[in-house]
Protein backbone atom coordinates (compact mmCIF):
# COMPACT_ATOMS: atom_id res chain seq x y z
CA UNK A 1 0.00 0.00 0.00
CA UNK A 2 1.39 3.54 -1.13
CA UNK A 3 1.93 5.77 1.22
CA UNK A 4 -0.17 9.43 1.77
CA UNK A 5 2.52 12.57 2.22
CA UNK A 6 1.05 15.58 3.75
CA UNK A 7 2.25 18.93 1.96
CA UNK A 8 1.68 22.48 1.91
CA UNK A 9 2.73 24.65 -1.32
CA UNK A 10 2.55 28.21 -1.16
CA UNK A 11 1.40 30.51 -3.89
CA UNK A 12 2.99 33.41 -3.12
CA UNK A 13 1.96 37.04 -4.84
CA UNK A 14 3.75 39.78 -5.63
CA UNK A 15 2.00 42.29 -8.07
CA UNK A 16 -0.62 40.00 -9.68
CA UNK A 17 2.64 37.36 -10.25
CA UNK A 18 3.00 34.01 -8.80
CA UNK A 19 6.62 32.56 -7.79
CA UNK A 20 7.48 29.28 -9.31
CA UNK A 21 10.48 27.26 -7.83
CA UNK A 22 12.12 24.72 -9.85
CA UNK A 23 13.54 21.58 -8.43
CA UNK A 24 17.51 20.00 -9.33
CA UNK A 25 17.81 16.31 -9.76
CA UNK A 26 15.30 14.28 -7.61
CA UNK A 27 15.05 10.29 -7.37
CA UNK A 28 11.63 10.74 -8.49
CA UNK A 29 11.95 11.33 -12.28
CA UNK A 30 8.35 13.11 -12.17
CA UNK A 31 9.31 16.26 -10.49
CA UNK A 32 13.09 16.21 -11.19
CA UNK A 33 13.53 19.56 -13.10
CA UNK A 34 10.30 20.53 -12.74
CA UNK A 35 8.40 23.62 -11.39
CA UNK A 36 6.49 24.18 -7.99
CA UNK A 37 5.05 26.21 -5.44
CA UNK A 38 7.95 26.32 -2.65
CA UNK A 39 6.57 24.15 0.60
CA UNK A 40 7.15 20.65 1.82
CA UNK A 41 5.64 18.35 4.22
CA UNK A 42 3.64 18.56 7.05
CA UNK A 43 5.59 17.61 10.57
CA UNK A 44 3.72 16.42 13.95
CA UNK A 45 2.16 18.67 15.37
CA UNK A 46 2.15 21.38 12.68
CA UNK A 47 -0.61 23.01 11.57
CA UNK A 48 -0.49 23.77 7.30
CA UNK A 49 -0.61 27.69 8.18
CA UNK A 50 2.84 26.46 10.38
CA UNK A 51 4.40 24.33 8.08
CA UNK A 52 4.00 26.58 4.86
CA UNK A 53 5.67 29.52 6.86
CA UNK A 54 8.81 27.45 8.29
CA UNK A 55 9.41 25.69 4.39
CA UNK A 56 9.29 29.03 3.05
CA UNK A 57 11.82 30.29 5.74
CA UNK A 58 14.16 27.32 5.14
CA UNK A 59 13.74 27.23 1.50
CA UNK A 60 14.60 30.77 0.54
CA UNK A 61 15.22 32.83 3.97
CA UNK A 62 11.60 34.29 2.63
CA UNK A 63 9.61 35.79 5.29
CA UNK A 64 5.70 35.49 4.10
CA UNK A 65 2.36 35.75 5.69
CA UNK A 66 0.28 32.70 5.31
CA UNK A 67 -3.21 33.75 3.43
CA UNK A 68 -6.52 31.67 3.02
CA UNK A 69 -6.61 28.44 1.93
CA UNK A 70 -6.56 27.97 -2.35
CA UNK A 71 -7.40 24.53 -3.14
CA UNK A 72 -6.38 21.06 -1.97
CA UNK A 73 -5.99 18.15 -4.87
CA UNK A 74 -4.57 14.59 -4.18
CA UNK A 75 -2.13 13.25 -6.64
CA UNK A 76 -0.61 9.41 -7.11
CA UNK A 77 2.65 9.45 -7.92
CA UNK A 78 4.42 6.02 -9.43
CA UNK A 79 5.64 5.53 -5.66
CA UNK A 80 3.77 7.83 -3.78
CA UNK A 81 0.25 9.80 -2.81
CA UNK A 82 0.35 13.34 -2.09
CA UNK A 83 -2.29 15.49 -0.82
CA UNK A 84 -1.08 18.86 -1.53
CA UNK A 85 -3.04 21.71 0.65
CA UNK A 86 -2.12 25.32 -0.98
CA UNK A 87 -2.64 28.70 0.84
CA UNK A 88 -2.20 32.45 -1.00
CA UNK A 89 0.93 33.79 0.95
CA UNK A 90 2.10 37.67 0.54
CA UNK A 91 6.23 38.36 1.35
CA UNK A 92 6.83 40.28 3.88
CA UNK A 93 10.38 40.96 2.75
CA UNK A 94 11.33 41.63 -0.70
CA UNK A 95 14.85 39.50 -0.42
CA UNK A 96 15.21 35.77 -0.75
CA UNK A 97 17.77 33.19 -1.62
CA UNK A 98 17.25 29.90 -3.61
CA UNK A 99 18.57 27.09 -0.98
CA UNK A 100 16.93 23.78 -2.81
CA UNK A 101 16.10 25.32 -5.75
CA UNK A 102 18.26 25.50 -9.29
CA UNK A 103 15.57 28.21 -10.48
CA UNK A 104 13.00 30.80 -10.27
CA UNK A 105 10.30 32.98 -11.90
CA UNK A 106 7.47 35.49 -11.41
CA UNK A 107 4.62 34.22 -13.84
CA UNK A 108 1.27 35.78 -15.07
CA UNK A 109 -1.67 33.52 -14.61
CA UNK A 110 -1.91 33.26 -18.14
CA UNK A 111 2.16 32.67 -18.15
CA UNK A 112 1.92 29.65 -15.71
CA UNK A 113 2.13 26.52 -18.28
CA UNK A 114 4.90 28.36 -20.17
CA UNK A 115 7.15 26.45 -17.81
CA UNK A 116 7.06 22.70 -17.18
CA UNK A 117 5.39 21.83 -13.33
CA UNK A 118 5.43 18.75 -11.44
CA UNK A 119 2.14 16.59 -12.19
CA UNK A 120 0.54 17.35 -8.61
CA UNK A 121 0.44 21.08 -9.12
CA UNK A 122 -1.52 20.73 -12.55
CA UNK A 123 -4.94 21.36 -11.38
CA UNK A 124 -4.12 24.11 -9.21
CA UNK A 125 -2.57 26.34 -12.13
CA UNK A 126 -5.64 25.60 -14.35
CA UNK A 127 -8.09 27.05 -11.04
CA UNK A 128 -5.23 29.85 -11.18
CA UNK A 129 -5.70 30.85 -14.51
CA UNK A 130 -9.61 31.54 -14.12
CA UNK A 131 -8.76 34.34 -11.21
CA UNK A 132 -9.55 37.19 -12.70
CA UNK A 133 -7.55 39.41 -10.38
CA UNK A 134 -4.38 38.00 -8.18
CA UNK A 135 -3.16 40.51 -5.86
């Protein structure tokens, strides 16, 4: 029986764009090279709101403010379920620093499947790109 991960991405803003991370080399082929929201897994005793805040911070030294809730999809990987919970975030700095990622951009909703994503994050950016307004 697969297992279930727990993760938080966060779709951070910053005038009407929304940061995409890009991952190095991974053992799992599917997301190796690929784009994402930055976030990770859920830890005992963490709440999502928690957990987004504290990947963020150890991902890019990014300070952010965890927003509402955006959608939640769950995704079956070759080894793997994930049920991906994503929350609007604002920065509350302007500086950050790439730690675990090899890349980065700002995209336009309608600039979002210009780059390639990993699988799980699919249905999010197509709920994305019907927001008329991202702030």
């Amino acid at each position: 029986m697969k297992k279930t991960l727990q993760v938080v991405g966060a779709i951070i803003l910053n005038d009407g764009k929304i940061l995409a991370v890009k991952r190095g080399a991974n053992k799992n082929s599917a997301v190796a090279y690929k784009y994402e929201f930055v976030g990770g897994k859920i830890e005992d005793g963490e709440t999502p709101e928690s957990a987004l805040k504290r990947e963020v911070f150890e991902e890019m030294d990014y300070d952010v403010e965890v927003g509402e809730k955006f959608m939640e999809v769950l995704y079956e990987y070759d080894d793997v379920y994930v049920n991906l919970q994503t929350h609007f975030c604002t920065p509350l700095s302007e500086h950050y620093v790439l730690k675990e990622h090899i890349d980065h951009k700002w995209l336009l909703p309608s600039e979002l499947f210009s780059v390639e994503w990993a699988p799980a994050d699919t249905d999010i950016l197509r709920r994305l790109q019907n927001i008329k307004s991202l702030k």
